[in-house]
C-alpha atoms as a PDB file:
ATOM      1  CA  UNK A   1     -20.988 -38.518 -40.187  1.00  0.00           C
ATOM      2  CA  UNK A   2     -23.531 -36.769 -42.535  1.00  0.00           C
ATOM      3  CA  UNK A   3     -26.433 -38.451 -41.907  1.00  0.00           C
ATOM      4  CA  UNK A   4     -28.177 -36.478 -39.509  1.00  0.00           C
ATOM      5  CA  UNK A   5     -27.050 -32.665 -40.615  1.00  0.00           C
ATOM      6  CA  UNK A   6     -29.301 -30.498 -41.234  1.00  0.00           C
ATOM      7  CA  UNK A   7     -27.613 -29.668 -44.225  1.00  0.00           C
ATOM      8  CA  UNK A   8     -25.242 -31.850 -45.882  1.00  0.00           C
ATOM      9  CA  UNK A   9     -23.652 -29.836 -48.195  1.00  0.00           C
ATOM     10  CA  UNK A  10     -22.413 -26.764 -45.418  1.00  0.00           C
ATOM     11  CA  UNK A  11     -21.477 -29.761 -42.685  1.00  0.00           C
ATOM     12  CA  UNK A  12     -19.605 -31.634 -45.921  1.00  0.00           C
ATOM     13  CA  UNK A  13     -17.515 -28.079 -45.707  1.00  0.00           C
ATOM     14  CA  UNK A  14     -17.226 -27.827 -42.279  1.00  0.00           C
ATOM     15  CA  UNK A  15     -16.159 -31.353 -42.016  1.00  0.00           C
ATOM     16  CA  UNK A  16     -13.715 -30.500 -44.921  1.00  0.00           C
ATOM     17  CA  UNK A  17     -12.132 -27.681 -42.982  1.00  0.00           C
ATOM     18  CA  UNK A  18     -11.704 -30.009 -39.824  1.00  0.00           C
ATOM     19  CA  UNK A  19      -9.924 -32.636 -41.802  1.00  0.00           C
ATOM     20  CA  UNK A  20      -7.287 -30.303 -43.509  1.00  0.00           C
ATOM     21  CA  UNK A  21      -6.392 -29.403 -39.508  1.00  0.00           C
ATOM     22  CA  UNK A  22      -3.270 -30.013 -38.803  1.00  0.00           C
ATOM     23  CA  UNK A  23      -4.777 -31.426 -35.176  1.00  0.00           C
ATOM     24  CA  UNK A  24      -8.276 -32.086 -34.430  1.00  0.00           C
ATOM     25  CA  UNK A  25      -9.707 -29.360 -32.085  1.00  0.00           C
ATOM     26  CA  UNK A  26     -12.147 -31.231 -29.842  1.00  0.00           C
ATOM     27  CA  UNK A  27     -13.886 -28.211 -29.132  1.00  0.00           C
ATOM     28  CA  UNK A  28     -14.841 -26.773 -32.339  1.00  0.00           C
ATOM     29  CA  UNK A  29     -15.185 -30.321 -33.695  1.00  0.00           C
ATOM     30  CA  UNK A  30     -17.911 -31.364 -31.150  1.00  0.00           C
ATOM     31  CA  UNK A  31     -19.417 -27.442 -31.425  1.00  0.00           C
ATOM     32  CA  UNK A  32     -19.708 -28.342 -35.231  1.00  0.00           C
ATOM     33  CA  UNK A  33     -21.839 -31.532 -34.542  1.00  0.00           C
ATOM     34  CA  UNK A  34     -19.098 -34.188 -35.060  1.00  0.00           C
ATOM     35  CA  UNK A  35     -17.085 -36.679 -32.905  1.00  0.00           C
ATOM     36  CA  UNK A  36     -13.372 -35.797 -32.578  1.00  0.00           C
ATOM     37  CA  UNK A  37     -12.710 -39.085 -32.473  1.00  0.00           C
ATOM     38  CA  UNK A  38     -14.491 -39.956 -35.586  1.00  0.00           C
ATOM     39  CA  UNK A  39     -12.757 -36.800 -37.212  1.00  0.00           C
ATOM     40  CA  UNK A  40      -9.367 -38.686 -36.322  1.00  0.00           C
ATOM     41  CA  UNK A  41     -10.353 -41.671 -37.367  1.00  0.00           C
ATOM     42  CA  UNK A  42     -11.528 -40.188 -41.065  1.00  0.00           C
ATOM     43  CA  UNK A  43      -8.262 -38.344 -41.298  1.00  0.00           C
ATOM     44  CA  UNK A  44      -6.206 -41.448 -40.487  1.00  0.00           C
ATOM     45  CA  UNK A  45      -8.074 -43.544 -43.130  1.00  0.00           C
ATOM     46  CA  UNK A  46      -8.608 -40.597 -45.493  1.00  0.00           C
ATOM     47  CA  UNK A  47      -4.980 -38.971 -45.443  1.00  0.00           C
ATOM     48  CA  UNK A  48      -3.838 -35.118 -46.396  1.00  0.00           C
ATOM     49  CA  UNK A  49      -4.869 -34.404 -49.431  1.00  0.00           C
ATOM     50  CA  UNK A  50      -6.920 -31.545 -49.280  1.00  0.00           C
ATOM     51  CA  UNK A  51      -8.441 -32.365 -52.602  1.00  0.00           C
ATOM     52  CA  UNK A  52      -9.302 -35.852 -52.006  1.00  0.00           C
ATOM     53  CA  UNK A  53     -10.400 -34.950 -48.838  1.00  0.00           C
ATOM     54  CA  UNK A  54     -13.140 -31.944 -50.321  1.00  0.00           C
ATOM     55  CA  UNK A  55     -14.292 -34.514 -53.122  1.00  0.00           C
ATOM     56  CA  UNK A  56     -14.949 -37.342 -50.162  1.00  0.00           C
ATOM     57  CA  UNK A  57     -17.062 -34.637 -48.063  1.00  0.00           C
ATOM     58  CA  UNK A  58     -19.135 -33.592 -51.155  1.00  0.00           C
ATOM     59  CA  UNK A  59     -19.590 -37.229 -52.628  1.00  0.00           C
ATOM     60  CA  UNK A  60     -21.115 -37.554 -48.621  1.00  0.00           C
ATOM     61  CA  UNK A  61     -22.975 -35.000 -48.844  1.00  0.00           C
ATOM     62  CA  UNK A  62     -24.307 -36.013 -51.981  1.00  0.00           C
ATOM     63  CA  UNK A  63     -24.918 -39.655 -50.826  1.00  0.00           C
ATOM     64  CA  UNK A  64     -26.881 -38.393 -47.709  1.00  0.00           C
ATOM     65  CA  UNK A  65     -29.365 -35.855 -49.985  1.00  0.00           C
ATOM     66  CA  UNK A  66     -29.582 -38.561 -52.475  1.00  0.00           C
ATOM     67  CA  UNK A  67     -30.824 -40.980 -49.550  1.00  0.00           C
ATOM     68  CA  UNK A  68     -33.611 -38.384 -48.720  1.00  0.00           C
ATOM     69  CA  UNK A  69     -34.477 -37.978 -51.785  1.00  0.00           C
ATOM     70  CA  UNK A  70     -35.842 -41.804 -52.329  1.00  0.00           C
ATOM     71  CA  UNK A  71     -39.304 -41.984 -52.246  1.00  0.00           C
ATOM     72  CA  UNK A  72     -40.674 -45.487 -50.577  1.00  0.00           C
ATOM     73  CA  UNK A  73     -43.538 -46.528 -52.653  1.00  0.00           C
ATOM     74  CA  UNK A  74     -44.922 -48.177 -50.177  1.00  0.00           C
ATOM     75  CA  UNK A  75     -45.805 -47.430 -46.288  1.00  0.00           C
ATOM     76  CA  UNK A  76     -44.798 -51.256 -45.703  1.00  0.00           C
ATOM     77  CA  UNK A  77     -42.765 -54.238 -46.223  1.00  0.00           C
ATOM     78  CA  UNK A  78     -43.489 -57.635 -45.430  1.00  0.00           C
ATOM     79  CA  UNK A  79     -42.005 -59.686 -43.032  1.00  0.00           C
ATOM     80  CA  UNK A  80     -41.882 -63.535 -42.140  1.00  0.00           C
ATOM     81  CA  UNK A  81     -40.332 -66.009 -39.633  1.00  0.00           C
ATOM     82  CA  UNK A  82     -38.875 -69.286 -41.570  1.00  0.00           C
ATOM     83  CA  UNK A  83     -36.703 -72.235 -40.577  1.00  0.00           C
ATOM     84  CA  UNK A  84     -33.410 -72.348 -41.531  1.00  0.00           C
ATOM     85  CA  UNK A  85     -32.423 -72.920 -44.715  1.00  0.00           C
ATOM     86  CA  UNK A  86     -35.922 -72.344 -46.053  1.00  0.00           C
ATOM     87  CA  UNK A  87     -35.073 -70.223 -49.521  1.00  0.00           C
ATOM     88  CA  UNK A  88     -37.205 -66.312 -49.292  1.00  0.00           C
ATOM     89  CA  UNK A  89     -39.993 -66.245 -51.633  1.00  0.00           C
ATOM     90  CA  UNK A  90     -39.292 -64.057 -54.078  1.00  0.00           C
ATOM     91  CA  UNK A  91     -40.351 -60.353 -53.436  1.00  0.00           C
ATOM     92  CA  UNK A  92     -39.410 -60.811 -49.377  1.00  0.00           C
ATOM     93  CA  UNK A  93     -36.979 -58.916 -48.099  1.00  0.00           C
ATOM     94  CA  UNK A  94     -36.878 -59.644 -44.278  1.00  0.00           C
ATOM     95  CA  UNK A  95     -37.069 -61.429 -41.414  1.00  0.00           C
ATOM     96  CA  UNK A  96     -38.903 -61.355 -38.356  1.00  0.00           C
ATOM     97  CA  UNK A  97     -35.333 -61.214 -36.293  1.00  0.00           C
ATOM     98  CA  UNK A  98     -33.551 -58.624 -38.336  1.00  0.00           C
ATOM     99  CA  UNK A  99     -36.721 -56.564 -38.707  1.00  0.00           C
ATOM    100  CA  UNK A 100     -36.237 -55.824 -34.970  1.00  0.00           C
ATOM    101  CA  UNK A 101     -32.850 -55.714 -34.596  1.00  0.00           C
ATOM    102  CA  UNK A 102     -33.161 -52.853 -37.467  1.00  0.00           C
ATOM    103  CA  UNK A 103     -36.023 -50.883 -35.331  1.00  0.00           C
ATOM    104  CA  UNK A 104     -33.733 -51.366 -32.395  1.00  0.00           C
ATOM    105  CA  UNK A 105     -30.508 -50.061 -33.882  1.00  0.00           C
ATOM    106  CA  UNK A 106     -32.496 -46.999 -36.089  1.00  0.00           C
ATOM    107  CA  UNK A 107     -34.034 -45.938 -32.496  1.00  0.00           C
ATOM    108  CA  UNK A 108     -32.471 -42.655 -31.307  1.00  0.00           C
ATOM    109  CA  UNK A 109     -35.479 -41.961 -29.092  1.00  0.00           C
ATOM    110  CA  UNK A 110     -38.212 -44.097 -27.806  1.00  0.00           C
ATOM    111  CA  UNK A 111     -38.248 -48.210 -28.176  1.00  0.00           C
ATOM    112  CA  UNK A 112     -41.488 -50.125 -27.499  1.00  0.00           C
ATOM    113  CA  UNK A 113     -42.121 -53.743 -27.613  1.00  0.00           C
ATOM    114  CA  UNK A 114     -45.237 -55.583 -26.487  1.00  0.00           C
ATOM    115  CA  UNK A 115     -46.156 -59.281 -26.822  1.00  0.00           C
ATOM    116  CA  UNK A 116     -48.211 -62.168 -25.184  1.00  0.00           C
ATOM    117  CA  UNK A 117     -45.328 -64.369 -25.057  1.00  0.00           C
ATOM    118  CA  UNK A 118     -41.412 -63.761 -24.176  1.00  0.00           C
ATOM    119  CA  UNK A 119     -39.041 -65.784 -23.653  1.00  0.00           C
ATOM    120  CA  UNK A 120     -35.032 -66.115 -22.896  1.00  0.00           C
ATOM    121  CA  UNK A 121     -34.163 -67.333 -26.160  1.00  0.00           C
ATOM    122  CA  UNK A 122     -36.249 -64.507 -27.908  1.00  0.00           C
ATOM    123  CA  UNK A 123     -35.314 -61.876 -25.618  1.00  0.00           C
ATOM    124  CA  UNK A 124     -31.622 -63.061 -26.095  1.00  0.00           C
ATOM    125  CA  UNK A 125     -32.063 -62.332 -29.553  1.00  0.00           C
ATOM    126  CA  UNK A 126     -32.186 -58.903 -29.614  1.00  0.00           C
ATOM    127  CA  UNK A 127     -30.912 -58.612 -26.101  1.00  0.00           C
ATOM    128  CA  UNK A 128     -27.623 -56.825 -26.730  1.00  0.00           C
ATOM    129  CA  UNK A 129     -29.196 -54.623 -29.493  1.00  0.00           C
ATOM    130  CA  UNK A 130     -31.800 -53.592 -26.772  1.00  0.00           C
ATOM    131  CA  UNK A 131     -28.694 -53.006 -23.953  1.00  0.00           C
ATOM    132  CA  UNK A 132     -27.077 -50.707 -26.722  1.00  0.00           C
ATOM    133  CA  UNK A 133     -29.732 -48.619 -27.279  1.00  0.00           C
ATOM    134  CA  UNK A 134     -30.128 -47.733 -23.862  1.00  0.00           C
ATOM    135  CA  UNK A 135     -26.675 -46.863 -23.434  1.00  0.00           C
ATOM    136  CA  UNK A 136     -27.254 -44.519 -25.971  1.00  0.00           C
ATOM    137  CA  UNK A 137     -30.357 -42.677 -24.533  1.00  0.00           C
ATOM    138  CA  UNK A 138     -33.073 -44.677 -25.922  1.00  0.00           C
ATOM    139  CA  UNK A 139     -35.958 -45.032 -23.543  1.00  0.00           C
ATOM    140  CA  UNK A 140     -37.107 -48.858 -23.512  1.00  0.00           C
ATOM    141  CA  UNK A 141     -40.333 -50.013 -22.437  1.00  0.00           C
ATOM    142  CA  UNK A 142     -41.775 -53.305 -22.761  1.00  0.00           C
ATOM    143  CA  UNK A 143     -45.568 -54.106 -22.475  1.00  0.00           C
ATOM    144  CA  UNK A 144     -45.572 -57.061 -19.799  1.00  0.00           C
ATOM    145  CA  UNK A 145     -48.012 -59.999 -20.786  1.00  0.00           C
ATOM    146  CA  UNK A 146     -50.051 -61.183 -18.616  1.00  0.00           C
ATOM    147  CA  UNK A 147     -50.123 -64.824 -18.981  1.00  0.00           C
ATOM    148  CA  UNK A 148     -46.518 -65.712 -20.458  1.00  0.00           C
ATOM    149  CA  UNK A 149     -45.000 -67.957 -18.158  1.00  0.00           C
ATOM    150  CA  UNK A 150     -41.571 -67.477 -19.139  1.00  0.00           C
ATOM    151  CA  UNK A 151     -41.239 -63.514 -19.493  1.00  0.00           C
ATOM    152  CA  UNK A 152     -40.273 -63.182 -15.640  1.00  0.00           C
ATOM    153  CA  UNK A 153     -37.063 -64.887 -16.083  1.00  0.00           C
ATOM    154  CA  UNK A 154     -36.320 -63.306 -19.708  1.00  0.00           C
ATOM    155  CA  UNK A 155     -36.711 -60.370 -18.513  1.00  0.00           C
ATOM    156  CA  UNK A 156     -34.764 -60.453 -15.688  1.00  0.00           C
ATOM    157  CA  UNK A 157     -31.513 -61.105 -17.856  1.00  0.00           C
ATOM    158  CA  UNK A 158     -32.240 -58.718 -19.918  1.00  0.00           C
ATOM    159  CA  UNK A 159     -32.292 -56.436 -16.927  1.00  0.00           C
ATOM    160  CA  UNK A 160     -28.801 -58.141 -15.994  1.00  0.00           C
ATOM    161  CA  UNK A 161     -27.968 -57.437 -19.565  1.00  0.00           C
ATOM    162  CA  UNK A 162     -28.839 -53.926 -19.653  1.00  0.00           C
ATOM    163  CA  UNK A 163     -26.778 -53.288 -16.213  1.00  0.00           C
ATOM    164  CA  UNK A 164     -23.524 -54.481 -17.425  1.00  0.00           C
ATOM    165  CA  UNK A 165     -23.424 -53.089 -21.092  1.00  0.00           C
ATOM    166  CA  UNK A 166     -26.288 -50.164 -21.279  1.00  0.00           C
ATOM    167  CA  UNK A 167     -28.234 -47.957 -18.900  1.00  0.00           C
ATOM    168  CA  UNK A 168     -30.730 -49.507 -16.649  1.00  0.00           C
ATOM    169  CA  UNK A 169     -32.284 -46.180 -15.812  1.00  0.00           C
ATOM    170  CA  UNK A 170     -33.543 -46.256 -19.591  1.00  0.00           C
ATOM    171  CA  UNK A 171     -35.158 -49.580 -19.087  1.00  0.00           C
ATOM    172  CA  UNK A 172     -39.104 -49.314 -18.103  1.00  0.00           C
ATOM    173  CA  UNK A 173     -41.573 -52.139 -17.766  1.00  0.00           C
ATOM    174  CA  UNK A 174     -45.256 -51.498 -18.059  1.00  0.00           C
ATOM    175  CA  UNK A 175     -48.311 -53.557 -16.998  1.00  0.00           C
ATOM    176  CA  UNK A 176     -51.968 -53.839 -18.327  1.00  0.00           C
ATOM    177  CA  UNK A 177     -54.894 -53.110 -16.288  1.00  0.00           C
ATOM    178  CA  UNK A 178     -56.523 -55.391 -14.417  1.00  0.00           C
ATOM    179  CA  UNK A 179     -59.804 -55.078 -16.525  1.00  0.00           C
ATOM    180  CA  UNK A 180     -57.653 -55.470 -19.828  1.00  0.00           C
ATOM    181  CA  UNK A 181     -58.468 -57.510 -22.594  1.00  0.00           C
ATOM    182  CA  UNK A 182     -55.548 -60.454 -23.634  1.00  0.00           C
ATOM    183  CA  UNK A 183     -53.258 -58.526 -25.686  1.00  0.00           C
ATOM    184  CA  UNK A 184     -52.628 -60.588 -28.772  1.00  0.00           C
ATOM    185  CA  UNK A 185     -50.694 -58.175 -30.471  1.00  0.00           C
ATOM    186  CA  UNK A 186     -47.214 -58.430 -31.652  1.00  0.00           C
ATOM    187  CA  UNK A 187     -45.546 -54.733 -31.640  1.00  0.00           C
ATOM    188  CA  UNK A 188     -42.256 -52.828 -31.810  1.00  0.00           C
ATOM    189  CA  UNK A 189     -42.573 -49.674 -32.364  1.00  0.00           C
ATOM    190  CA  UNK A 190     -39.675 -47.279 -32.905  1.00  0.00           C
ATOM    191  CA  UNK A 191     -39.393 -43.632 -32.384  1.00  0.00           C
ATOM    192  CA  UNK A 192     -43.326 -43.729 -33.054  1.00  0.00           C
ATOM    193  CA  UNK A 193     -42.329 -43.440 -36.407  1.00  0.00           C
ATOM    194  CA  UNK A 194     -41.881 -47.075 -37.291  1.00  0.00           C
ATOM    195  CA  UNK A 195     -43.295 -50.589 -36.408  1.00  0.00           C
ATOM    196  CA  UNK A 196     -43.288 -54.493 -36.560  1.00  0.00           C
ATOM    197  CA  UNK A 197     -46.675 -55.758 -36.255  1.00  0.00           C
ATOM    198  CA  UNK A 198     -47.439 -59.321 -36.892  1.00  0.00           C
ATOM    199  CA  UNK A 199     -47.580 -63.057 -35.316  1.00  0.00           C
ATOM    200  CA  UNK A 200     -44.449 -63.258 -34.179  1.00  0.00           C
ATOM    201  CA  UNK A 201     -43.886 -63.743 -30.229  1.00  0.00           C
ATOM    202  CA  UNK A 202     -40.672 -62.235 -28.950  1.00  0.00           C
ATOM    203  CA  UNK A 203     -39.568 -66.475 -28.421  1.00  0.00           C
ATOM    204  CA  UNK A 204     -36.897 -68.012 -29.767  1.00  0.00           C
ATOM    205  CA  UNK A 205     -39.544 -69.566 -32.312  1.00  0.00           C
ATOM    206  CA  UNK A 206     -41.214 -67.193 -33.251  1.00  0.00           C
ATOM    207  CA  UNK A 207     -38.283 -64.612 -34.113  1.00  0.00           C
ATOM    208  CA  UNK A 208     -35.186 -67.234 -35.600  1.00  0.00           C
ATOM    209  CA  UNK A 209     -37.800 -69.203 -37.522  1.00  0.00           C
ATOM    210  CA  UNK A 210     -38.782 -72.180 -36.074  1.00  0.00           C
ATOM    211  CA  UNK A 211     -42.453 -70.894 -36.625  1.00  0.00           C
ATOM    212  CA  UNK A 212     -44.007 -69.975 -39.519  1.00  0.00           C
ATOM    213  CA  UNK A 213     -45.066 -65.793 -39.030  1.00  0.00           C
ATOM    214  CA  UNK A 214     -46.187 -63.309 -41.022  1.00  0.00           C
ATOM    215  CA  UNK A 215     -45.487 -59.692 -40.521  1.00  0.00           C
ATOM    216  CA  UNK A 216     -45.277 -56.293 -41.427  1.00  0.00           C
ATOM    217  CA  UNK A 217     -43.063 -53.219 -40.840  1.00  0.00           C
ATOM    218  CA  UNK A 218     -45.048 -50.233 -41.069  1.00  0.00           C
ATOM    219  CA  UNK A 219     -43.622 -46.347 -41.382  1.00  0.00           C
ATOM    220  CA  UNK A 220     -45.565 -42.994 -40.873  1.00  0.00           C
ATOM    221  CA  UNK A 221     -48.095 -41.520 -38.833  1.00  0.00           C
ATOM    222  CA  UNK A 222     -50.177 -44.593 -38.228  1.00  0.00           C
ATOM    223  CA  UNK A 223     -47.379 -46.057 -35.857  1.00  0.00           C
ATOM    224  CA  UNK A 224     -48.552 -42.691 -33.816  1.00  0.00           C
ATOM    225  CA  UNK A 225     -51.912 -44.661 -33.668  1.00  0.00           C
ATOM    226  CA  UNK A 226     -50.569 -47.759 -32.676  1.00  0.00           C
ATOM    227  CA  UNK A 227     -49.110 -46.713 -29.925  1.00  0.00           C
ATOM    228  CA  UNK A 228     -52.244 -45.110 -28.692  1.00  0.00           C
ATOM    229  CA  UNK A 229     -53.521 -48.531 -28.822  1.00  0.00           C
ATOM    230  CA  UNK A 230     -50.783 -49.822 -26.258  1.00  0.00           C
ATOM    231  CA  UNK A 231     -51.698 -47.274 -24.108  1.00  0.00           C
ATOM    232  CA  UNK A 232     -55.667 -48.012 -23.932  1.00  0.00           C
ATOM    233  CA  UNK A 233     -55.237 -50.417 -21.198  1.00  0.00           C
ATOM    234  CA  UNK A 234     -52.280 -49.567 -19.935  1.00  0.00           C
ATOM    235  CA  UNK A 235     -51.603 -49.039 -16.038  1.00  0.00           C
ATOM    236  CA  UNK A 236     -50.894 -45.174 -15.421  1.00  0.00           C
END
């Protein structure tokens, strides 16, 4: 409930206050930047000390500034599609398919995914993450290929998908040019602040590991650039 304050430590007070409530005042609670119903749920779980509950709001607060405070040595991580069962090499850390499914889920803004080749299967696979986001505000475009023979019919439940459990008004699909190269690339990008670049297709292959791919997910202000890349060719 921390996470996104502004400041941890005066929100870890405020949230303090709320809990100690006798009853949960929707107003102020939602004019503070918290959920009532989360607020209930905490108290439920948390009880009526007023002791317990300050320490719990501090050790958040705490946890939150100490998560800010990591420094990522590196702008990237590798990624890699491989079949089941196949033991991680050591020093690899993720998968194609949760690689996306974490882009999708961190997105609180913009989602963008563009690749030569989609298909139900692959689509399916992060289908309901992609629905979610929607219903939460994220705007979704995908990059329509060109020459995927499948992505029609993929995309269409997906659109199904997105009716029934997010918000289809979110959902956008782009096209390329007509004088566009073949787009080869592999992309999510999310919030323009993160990415997924590498070989994998969005098919059931290529994301659950019945290819072999190799990937990275990128952070910073070259994602910015990346997306200027999707744009190039794309139709206005």
């Amino acid at each position: 409930m921390l996470v996104d304050a502004a400041d941890p430590r005066a929100a870890a007070c405020q949230l303090a206050d709320l809990l100690t409530a006798p009853h949960t005042d929707r107003f102020a609670t939602s004019r503070a930047g918290f959920h009532p119903d989360l607020v209930d749920l905490l108290r439920s779980r948390i009880g009526a000390d007023a002791a317990r509950i300050s320490t719990a709001c501090q050790e958040g607060a705490a946890w939150v500034l100490g998560r800010r405070s990591v420094v990522v040595d590196e702008p990237w991580d590798l990624v890699a599609s491989l079949p089941s069962g196949t033991p991680l090499p050591r020093g690899l850390r993720r998968t194609t398919g949760e690689t996306l499914i974490t882009l999708i889920v961190q997105a609180r803004h913009t989602l963008r995914l563009a690749a030569p080749f989609i298909d139900r299967p692959g689509l399916a696979f992060v289908g309901d993450a992609l629905a979610a986001a929607t219903a939460r505000g994220v705007l979704l475009e995908i990059l329509l290929p060109t020459r995927s023979t499948h992505a029609d019919d993929a995309l269409n439940e997906l659109s199904t998908t997105i009716r029934v459990s997010g918000a289809i008004a979110n959902f956008h699909i782009s096209r390329l040019r007509l004088d566009a190269p073949w787009p080869h690339f592999k992309v999510m990008t999310s919030d323009s602040a993160a990415a997924y670049i590498g070989s994998a297709n969005v098919t059931g292959a290529g994301i659950a590991g019945g290819n072999l791919e190799l990937g990275v997910l990128m952070r910073g202000q070259t994602v910015v650039v990346v997306e200027q890349i999707l744009d190039l060719y794309r139709e206005r």
